[in-house]
C-alpha atoms as a PDB file:
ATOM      1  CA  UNK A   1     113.598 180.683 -39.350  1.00  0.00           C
ATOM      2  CA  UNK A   2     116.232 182.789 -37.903  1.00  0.00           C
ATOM      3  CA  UNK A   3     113.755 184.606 -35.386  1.00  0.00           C
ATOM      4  CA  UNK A   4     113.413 180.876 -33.744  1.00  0.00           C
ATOM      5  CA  UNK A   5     117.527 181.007 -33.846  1.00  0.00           C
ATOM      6  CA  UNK A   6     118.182 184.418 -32.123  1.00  0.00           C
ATOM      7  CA  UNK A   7     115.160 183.148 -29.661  1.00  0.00           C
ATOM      8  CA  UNK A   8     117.827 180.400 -28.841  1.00  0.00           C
ATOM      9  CA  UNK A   9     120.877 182.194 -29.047  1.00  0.00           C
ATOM     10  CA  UNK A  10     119.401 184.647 -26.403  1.00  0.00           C
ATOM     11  CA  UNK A  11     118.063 182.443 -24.040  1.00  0.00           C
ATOM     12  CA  UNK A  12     121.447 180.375 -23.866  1.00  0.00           C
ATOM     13  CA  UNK A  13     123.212 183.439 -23.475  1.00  0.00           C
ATOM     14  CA  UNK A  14     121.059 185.056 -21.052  1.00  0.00           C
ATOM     15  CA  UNK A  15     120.089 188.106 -23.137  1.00  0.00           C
ATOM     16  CA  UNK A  16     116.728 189.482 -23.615  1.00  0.00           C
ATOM     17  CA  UNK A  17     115.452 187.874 -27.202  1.00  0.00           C
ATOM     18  CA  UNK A  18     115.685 190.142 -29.856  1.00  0.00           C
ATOM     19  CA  UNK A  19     114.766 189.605 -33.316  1.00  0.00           C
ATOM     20  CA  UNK A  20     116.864 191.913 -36.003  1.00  0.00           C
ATOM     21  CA  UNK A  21     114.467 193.986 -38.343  1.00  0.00           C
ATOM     22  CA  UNK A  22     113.738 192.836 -41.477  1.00  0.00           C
ATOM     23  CA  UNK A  23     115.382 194.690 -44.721  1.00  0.00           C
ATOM     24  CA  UNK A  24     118.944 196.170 -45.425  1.00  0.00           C
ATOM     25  CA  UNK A  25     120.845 194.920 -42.669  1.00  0.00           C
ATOM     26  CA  UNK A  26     121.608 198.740 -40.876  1.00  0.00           C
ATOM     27  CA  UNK A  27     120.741 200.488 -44.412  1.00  0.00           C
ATOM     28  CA  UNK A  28     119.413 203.806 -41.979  1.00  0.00           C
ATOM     29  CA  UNK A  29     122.641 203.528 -39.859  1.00  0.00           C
ATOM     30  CA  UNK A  30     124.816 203.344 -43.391  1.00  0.00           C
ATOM     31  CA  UNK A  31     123.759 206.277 -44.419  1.00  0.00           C
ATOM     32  CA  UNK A  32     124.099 208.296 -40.737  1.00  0.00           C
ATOM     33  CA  UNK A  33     127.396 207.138 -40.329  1.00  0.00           C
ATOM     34  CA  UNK A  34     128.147 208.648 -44.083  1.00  0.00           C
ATOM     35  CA  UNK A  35     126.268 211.599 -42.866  1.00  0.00           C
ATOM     36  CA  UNK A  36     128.069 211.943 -39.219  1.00  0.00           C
ATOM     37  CA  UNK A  37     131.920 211.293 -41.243  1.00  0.00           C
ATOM     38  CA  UNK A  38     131.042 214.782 -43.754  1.00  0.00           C
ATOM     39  CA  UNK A  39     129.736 216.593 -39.786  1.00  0.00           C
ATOM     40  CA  UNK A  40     132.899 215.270 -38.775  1.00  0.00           C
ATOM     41  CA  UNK A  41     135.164 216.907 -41.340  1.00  0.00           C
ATOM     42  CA  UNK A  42     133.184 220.282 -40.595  1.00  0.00           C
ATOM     43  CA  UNK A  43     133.917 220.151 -37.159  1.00  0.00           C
ATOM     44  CA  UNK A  44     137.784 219.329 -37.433  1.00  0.00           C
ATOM     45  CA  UNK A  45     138.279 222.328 -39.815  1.00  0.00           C
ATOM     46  CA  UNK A  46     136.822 224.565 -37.102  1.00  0.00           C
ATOM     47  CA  UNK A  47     139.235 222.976 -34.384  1.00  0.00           C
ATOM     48  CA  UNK A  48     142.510 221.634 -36.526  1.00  0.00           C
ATOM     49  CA  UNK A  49     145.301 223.705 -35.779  1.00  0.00           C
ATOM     50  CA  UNK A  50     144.498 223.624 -31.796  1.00  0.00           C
ATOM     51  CA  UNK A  51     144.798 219.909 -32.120  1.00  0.00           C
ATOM     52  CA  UNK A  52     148.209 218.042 -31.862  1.00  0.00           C
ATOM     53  CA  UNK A  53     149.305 216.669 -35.023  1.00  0.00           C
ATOM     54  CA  UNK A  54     148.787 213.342 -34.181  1.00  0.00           C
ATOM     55  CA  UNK A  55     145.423 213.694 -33.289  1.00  0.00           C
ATOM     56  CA  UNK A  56     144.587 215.796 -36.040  1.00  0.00           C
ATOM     57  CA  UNK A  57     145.814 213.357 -38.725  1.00  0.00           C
ATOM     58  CA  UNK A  58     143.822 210.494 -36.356  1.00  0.00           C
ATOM     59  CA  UNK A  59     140.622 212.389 -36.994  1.00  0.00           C
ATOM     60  CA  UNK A  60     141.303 212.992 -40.512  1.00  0.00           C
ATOM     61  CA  UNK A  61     141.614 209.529 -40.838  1.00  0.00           C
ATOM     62  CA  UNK A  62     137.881 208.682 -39.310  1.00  0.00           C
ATOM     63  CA  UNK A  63     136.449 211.518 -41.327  1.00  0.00           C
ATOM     64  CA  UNK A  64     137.928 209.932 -44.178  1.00  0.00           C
ATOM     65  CA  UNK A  65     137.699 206.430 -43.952  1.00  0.00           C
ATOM     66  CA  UNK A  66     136.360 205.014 -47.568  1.00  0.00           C
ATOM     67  CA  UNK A  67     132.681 203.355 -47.405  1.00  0.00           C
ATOM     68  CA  UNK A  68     133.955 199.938 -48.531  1.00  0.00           C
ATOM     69  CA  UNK A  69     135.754 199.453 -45.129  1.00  0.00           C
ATOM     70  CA  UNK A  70     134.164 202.015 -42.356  1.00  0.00           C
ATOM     71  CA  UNK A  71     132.337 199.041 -41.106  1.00  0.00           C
ATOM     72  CA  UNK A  72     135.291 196.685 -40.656  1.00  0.00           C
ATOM     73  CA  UNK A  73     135.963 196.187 -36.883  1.00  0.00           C
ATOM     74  CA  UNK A  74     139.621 197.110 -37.133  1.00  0.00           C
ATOM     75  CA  UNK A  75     138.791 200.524 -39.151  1.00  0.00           C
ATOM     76  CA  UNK A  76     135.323 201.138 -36.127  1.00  0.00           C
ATOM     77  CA  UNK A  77     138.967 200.382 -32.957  1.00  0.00           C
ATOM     78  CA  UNK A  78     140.889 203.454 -34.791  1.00  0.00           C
ATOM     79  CA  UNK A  79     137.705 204.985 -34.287  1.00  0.00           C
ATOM     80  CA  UNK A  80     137.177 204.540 -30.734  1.00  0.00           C
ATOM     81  CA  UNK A  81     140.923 205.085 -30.067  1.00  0.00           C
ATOM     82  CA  UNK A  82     140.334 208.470 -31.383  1.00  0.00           C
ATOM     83  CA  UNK A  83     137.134 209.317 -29.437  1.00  0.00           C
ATOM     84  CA  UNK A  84     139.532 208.008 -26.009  1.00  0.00           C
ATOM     85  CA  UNK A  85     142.238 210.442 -27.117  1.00  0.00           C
ATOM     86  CA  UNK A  86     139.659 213.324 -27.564  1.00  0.00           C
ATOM     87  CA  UNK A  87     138.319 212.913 -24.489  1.00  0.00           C
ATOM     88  CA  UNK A  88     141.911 212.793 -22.745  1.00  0.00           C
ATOM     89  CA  UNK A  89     142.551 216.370 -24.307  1.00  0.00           C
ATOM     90  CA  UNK A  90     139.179 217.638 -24.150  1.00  0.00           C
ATOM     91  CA  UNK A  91     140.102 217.598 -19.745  1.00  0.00           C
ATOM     92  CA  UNK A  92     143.593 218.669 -20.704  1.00  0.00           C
ATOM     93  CA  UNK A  93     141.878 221.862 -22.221  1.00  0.00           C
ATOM     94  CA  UNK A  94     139.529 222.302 -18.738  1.00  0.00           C
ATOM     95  CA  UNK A  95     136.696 220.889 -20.212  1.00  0.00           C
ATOM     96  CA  UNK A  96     134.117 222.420 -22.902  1.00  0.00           C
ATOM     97  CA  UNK A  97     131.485 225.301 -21.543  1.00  0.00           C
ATOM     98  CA  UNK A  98     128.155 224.115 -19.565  1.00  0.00           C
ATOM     99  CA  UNK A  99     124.841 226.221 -20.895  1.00  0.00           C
ATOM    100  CA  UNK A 100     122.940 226.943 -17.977  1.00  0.00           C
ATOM    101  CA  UNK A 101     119.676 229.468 -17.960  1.00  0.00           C
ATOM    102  CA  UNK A 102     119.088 232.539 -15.801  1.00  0.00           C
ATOM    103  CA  UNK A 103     115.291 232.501 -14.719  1.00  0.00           C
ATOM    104  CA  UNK A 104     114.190 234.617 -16.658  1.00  0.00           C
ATOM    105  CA  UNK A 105     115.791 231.304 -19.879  1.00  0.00           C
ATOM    106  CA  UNK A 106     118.388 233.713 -21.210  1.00  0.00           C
ATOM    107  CA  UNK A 107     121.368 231.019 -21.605  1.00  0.00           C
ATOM    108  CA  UNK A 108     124.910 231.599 -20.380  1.00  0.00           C
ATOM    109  CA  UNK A 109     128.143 229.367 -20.037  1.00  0.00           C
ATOM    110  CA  UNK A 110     129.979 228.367 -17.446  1.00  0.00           C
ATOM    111  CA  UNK A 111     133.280 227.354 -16.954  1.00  0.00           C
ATOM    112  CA  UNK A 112     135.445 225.489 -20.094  1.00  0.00           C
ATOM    113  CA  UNK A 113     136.926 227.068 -23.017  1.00  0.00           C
ATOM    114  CA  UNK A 114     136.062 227.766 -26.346  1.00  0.00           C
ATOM    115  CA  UNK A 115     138.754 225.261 -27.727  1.00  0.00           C
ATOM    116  CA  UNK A 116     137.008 222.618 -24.873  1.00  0.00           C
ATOM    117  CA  UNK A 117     133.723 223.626 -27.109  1.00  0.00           C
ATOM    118  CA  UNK A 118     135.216 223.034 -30.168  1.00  0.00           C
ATOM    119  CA  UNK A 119     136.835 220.020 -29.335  1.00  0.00           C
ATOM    120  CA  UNK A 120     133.575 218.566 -27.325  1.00  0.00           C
ATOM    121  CA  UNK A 121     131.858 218.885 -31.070  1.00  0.00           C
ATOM    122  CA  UNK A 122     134.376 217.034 -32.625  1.00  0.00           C
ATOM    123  CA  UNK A 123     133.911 214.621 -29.973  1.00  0.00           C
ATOM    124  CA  UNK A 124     130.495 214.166 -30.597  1.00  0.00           C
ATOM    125  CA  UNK A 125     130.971 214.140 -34.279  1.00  0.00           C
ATOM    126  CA  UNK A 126     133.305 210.976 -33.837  1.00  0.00           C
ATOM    127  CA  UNK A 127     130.720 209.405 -31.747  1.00  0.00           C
ATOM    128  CA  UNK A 128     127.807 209.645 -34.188  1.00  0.00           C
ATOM    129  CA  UNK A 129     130.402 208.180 -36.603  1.00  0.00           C
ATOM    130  CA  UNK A 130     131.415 205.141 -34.386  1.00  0.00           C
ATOM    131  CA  UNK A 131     127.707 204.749 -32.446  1.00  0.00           C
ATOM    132  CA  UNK A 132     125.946 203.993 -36.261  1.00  0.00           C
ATOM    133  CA  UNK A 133     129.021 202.573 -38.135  1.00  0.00           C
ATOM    134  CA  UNK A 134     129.016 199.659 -35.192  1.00  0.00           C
ATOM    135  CA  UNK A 135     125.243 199.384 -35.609  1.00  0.00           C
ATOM    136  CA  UNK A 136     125.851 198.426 -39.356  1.00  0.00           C
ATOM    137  CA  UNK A 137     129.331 196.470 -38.319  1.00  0.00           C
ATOM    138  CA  UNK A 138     127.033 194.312 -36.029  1.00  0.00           C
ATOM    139  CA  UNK A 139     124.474 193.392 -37.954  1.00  0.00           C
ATOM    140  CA  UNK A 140     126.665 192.488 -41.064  1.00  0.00           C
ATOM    141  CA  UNK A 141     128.134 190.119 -38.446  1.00  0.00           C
ATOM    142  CA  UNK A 142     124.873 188.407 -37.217  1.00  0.00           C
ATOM    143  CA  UNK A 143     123.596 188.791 -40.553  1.00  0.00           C
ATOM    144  CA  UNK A 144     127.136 186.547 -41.586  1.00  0.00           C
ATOM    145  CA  UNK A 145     126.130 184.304 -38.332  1.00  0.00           C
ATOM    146  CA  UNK A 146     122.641 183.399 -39.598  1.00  0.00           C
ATOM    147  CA  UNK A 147     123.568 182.758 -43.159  1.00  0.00           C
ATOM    148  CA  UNK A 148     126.116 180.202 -41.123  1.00  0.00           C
ATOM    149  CA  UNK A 149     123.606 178.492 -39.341  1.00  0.00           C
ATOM    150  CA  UNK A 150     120.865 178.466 -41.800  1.00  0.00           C
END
């Protein structure tokens, strides 16, 4: 079956085999990456208007990209254009706040800003989005492959 074809596919490549799990190809990583776009709207209303326009309506459009596309490839690129654009003014803005711990484990920052620690959450909000939407994107695609082959 296809377990025998990934088997082949990796060796030829050079990869590690791997067989994909059975089920809903990325069912669990659907529904995160539906979860991480609503975390992701949350976070941009607490850090919007310190945002340039631009980048504010390119987040708006990840938070907001429809389920019947957010795993196309081209849709998951926006994505990752936006994550390289947050990180550009997330250093712009010196960077968000490090926790560190006196000895005694009471926590205090260091450096950064709060608009760094706003923006860092965004950040990792469009991350979560883009990490589990290109789970699903990938295995729709090998999923596609296999069908192919088979």
């Amino acid at each position: 079956g296809f377990e025998v074809f990934l088997l082949c596919v990796c060796s030829i490549m050079g990869n590690s085999p791997r067989v994909l799990p059975s089920g809903k190809p990325g069912a669990v990583h659907a529904a995160t990456a539906i979860e991480a776009q609503r975390h992701l709207r949350v976070a941009l209303s607490e850090v919007r208007l310190e945002l340039p326009p631009s980048l504010r309506y390119a987040v708006d459009e990840v938070g907001g990209i429809p389920l019947h596309v957010l795993f196309e490839p081209e849709k998951l690129a926006d994505a990752d254009d936006v994550a390289h654009r947050l990180k550009v003014l997330l250093e712009e803005v010196g960077g968000a706040p490090v926790i560190h711990h006196t000895e005694e484990g009471d926590p205090f920052t260091v450096g950064g800003s709060e608009v760094g620690r706003k923006i860092e959450a965004l950040l990792h909000c469009v991350d979560d989005v883009r990490r589990h939407a290109w789970r699903v994107s990938d295995r729709i695609k090998a999923t596609a492959a296999l069908r192919r082959c088979g």
